[in-house]
Protein backbone atom coordinates (compact mmCIF):
# COMPACT_ATOMS: atom_id res chain seq x y z
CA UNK A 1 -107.96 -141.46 4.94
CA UNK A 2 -105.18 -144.05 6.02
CA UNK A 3 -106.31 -146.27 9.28
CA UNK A 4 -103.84 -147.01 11.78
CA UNK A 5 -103.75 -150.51 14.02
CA UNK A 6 -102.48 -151.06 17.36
CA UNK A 7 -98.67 -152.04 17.27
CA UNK A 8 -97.37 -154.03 20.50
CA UNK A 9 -93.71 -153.76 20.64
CA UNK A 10 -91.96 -156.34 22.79
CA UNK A 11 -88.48 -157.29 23.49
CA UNK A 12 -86.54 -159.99 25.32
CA UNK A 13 -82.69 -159.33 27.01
CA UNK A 14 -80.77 -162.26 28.37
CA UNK A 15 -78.21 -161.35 30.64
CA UNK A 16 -75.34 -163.62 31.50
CA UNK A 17 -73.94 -164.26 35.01
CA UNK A 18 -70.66 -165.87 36.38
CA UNK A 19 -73.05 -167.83 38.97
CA UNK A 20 -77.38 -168.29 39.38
CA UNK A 21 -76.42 -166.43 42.45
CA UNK A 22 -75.19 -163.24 41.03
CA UNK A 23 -78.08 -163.04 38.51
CA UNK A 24 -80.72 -163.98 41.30
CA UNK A 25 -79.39 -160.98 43.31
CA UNK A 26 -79.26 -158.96 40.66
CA UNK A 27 -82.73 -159.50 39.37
CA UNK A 28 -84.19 -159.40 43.34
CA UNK A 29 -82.65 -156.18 43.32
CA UNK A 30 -84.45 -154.57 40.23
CA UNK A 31 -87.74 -156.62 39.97
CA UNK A 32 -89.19 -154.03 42.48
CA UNK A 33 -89.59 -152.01 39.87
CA UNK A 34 -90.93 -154.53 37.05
CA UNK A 35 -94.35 -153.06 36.60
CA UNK A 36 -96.62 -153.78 33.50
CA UNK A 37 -94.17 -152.85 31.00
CA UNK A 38 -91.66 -155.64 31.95
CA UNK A 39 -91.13 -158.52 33.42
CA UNK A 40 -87.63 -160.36 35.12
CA UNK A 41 -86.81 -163.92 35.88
CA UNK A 42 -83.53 -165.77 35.97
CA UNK A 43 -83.07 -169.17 33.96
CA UNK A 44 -79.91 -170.66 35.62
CA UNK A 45 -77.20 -167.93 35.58
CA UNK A 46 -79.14 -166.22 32.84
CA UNK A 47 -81.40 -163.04 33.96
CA UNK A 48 -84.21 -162.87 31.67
CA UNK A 49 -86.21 -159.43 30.92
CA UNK A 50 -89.70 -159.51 28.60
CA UNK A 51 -90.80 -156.36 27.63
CA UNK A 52 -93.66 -154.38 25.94
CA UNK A 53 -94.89 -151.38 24.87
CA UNK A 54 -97.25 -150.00 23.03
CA UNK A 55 -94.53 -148.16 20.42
CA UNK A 56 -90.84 -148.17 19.75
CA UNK A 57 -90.58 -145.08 21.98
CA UNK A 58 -92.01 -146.25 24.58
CA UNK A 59 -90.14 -149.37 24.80
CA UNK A 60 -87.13 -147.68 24.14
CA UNK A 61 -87.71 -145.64 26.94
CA UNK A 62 -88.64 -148.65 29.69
CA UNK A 63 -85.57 -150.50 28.37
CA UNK A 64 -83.01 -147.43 29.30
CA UNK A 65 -84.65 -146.90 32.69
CA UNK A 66 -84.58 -150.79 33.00
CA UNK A 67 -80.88 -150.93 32.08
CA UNK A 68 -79.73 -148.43 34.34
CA UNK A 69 -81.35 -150.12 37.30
CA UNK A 70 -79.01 -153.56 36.21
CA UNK A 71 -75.98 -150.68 36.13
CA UNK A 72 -76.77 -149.93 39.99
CA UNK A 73 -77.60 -153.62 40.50
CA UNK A 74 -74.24 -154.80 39.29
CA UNK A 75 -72.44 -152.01 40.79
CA UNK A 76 -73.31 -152.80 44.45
CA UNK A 77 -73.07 -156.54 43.59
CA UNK A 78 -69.10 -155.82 42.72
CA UNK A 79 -68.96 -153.97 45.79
C-alpha cells in the first residue's frame, strides 16, 4: 500500500512598478483580501506576493483569484 506525505506548495510573484507609490496602492488595494493562503508586501517599487497551498490546485487556484484582484487594482490605478 503506497503512503502519501503532506506536500506544501508555495510560490513567490514580484511585480514591478514605475514608482513605490503605484505598487503601495496597488498592494493596499488587494491585501484586504490576503488571507492565510497569501501574503503581499512591497520592496521599493516591487510588490511582493508569498503564497501556499496545500497542492498545485489549490495554489493554482489562489494565484488566479489573486491575479485578477492586481487586474482591478491596476485598472483603477490607470484611471
Amino acid at each position: 500500500m503506497a503512503r502519501w506525505r503532506a506536500v506544501r506548495v508555495t510560490c513567490r510573484l514580484e511585480l514591478g512598478y514605475g514608482t513605490k507609490k503605484d505598487a503601495e496602492t496597488v498592494a493596499r488595494s488587494i491585501r484586504v483580501d490576503d488571507d492565510a493562503y497569501i501574503t503581499t508586501t512591497v520592496a521599493g517599487r516591487t510588490l511582493v506576493a508569498e503564497a501556499g497551498a496545500e497542492s498545485f490546485r489549490s495554489l493554482l487556484h489562489t494565484l488566479e483569484d489573486y491575479l485578477a484582484c492586481v487586474a482591478v487594482a491596476e485598472k483603477l490605478l490607470r484611471g
